[in-house]
C-alpha atoms as a PDB file:
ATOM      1  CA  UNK A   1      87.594 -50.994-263.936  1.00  0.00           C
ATOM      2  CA  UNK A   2      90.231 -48.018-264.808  1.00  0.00           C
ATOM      3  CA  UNK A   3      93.230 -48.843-264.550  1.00  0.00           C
ATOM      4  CA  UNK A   4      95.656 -45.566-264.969  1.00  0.00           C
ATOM      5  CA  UNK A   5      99.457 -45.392-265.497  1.00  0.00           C
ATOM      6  CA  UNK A   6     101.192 -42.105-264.623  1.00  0.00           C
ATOM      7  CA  UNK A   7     104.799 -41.528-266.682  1.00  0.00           C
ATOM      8  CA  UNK A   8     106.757 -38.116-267.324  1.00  0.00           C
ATOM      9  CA  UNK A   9     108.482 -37.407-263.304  1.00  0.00           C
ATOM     10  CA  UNK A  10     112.136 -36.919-262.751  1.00  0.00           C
ATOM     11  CA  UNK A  11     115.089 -34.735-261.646  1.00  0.00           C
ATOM     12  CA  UNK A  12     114.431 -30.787-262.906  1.00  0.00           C
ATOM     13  CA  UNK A  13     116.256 -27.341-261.693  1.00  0.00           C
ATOM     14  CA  UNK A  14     114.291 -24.795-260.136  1.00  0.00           C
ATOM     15  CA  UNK A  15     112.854 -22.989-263.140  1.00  0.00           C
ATOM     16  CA  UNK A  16     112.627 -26.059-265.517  1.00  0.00           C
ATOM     17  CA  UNK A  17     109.826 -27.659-266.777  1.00  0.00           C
ATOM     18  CA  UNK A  18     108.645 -31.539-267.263  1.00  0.00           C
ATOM     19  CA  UNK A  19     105.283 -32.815-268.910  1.00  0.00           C
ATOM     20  CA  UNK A  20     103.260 -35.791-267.221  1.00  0.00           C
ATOM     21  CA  UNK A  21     100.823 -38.202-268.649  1.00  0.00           C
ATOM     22  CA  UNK A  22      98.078 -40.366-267.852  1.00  0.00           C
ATOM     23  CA  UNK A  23      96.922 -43.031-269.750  1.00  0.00           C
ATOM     24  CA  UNK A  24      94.159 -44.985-269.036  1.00  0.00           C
ATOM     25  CA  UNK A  25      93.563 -48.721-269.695  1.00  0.00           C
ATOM     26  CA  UNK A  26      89.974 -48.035-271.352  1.00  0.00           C
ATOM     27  CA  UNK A  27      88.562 -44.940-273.241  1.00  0.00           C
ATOM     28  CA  UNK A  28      86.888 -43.879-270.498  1.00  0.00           C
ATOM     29  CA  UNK A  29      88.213 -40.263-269.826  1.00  0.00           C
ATOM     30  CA  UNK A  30      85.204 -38.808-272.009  1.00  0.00           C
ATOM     31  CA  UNK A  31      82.379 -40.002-269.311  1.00  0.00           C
ATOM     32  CA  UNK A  32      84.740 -39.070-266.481  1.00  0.00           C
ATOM     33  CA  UNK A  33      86.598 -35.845-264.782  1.00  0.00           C
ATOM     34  CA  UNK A  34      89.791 -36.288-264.386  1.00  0.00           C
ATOM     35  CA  UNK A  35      92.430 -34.846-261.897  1.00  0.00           C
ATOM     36  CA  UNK A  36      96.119 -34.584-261.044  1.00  0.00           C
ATOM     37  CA  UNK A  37      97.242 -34.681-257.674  1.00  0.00           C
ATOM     38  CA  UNK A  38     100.175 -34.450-255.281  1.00  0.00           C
ATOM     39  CA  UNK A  39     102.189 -35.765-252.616  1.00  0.00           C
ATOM     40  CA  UNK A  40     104.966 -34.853-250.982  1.00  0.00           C
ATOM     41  CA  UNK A  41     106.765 -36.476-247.920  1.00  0.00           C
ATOM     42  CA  UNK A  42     104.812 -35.793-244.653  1.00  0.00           C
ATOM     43  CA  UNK A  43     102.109 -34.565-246.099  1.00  0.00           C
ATOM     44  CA  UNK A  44      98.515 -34.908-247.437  1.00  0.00           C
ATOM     45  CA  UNK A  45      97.881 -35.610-251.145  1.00  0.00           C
ATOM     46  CA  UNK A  46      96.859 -31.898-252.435  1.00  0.00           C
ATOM     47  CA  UNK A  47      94.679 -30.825-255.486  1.00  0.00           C
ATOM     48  CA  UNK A  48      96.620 -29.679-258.177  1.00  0.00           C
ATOM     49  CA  UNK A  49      94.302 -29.479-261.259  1.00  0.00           C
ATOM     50  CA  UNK A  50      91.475 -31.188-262.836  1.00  0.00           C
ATOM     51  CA  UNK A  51      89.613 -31.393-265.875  1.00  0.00           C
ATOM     52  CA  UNK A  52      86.076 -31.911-266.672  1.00  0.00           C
ATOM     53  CA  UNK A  53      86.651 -34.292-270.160  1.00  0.00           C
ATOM     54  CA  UNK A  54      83.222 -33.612-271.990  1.00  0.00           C
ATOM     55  CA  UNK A  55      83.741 -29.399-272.853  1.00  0.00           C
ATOM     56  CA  UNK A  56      87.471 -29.359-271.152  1.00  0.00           C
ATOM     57  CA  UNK A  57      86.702 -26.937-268.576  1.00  0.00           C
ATOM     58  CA  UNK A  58      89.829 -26.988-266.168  1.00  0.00           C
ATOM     59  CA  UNK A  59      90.255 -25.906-262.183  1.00  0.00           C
ATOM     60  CA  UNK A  60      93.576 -25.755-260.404  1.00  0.00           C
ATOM     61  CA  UNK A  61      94.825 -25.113-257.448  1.00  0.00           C
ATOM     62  CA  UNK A  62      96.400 -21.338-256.262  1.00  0.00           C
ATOM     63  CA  UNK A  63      99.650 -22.910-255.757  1.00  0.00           C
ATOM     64  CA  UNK A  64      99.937 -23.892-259.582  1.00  0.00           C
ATOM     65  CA  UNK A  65      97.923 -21.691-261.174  1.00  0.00           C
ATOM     66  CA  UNK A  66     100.006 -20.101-264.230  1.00  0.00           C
ATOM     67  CA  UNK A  67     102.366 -22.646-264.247  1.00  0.00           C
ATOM     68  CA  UNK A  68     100.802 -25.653-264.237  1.00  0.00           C
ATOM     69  CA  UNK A  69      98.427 -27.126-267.404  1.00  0.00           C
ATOM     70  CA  UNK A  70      96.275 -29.373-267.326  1.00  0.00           C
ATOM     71  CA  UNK A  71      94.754 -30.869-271.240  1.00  0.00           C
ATOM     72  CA  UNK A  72      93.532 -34.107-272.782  1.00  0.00           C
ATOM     73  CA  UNK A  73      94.764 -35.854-275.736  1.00  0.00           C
ATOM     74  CA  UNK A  74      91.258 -37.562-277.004  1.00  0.00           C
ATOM     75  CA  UNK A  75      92.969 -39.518-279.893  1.00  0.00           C
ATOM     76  CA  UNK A  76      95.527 -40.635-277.216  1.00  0.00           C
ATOM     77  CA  UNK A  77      93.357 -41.304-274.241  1.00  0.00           C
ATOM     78  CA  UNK A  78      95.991 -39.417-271.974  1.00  0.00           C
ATOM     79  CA  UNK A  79      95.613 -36.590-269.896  1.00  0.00           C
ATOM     80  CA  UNK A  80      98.565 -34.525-269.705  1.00  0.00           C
ATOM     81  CA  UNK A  81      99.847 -32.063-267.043  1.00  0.00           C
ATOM     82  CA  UNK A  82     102.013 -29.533-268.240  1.00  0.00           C
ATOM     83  CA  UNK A  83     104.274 -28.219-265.335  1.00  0.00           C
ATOM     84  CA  UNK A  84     106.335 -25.017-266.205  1.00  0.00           C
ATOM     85  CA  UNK A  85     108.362 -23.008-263.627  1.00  0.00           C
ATOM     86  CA  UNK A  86     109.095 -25.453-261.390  1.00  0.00           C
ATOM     87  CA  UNK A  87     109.705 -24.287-257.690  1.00  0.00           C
ATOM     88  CA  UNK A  88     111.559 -27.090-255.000  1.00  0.00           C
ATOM     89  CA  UNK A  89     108.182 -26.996-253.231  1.00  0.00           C
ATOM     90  CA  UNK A  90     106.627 -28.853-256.484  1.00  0.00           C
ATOM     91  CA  UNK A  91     108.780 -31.793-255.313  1.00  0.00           C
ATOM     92  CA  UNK A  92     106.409 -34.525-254.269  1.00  0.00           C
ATOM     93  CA  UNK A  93     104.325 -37.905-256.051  1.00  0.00           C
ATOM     94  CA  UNK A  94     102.381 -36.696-259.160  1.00  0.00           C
ATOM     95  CA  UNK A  95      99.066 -38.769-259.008  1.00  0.00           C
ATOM     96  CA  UNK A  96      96.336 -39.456-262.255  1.00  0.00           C
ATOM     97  CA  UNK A  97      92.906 -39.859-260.777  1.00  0.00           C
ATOM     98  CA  UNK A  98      89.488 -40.384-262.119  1.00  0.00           C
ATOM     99  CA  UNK A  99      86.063 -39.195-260.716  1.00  0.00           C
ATOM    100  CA  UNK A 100      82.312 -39.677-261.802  1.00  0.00           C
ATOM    101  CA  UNK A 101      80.836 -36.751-263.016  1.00  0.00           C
ATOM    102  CA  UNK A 102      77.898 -36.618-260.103  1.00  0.00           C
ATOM    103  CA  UNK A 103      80.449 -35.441-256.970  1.00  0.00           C
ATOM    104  CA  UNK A 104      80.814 -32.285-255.826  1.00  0.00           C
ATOM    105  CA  UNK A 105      84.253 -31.586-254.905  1.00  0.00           C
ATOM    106  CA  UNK A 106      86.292 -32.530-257.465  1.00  0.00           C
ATOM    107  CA  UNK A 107      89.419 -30.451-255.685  1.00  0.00           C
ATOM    108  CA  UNK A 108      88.999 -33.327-252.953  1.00  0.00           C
ATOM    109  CA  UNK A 109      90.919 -36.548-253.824  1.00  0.00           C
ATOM    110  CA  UNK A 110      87.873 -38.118-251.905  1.00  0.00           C
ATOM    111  CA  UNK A 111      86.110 -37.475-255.061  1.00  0.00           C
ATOM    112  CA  UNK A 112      88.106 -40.149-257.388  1.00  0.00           C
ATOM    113  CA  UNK A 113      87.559 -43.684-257.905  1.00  0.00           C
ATOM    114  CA  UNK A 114      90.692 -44.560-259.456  1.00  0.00           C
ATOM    115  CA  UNK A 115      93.893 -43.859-259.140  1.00  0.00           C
ATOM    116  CA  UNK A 116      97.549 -44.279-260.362  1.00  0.00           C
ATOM    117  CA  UNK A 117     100.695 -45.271-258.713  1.00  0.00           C
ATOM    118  CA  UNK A 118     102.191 -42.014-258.996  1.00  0.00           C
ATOM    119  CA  UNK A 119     105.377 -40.563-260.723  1.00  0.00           C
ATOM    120  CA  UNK A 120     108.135 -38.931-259.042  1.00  0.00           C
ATOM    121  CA  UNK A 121     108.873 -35.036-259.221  1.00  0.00           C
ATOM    122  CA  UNK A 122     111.949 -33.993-257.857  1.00  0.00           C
ATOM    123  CA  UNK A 123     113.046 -30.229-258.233  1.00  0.00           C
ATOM    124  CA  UNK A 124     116.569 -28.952-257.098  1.00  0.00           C
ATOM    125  CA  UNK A 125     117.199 -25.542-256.184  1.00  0.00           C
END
């Protein structure tokens, strides 16, 4: 099984940035599509971005979308999600997840099979 360990959250101002990994117990991100995903208090967990490992190809959501990056790190097995610009409404739990590459909606987190615990995000206006 995958095991994955989220790491990067904290306390940022409006307008700052912070950088979240992924690591994975096993090198397995190269035979799986990997995704980042939120959650913030009273809501559902929400897309944010994935990435299809084998060729990189990358998806996010609107809400993100030229501020948010998501990349690998091969040699590290991490997946990394840089966050730029950060807006108060960014504030939720930042989730790693992993996916097969046969589903078809990799924007839904019913798509994943694994799954970190999450990192914190807090931004302050």
């Amino acid at each position: 099984q995958v095991q994955l360990v989220e790491s990067g959250g904290g306390l940022v101002q409006a307008g700052g940035s912070l950088r979240l990994s992924c690591t994975a117990s096993r090198r397995t991100f190269s035979r799986y599509v990997m995704g980042w995903f939120r959650q913030a208090p009273g809501k559902e967990r929400e897309f944010v971005a994935h990435i299809i490992w084998s060729g990189g190809s990358t998806s996010y959501a609107d809400s993100v979308k030229g501020r948010f990056t998501i990349s690998r790190d091969s040699a590290e097995n991490a997946l990394l999600l840089q966050m730029n610009s950060l807006k108060p409404e960014d504030t939720a739990v930042y989730y790693c997840a992993s996916a097969p590459t046969y589903r078809n909606d990799y924007r839904s987190p019913r798509a994943y099979d694994y799954w970190g615990q999450g990192t914190q995000v807090t931004v302050s206006s």
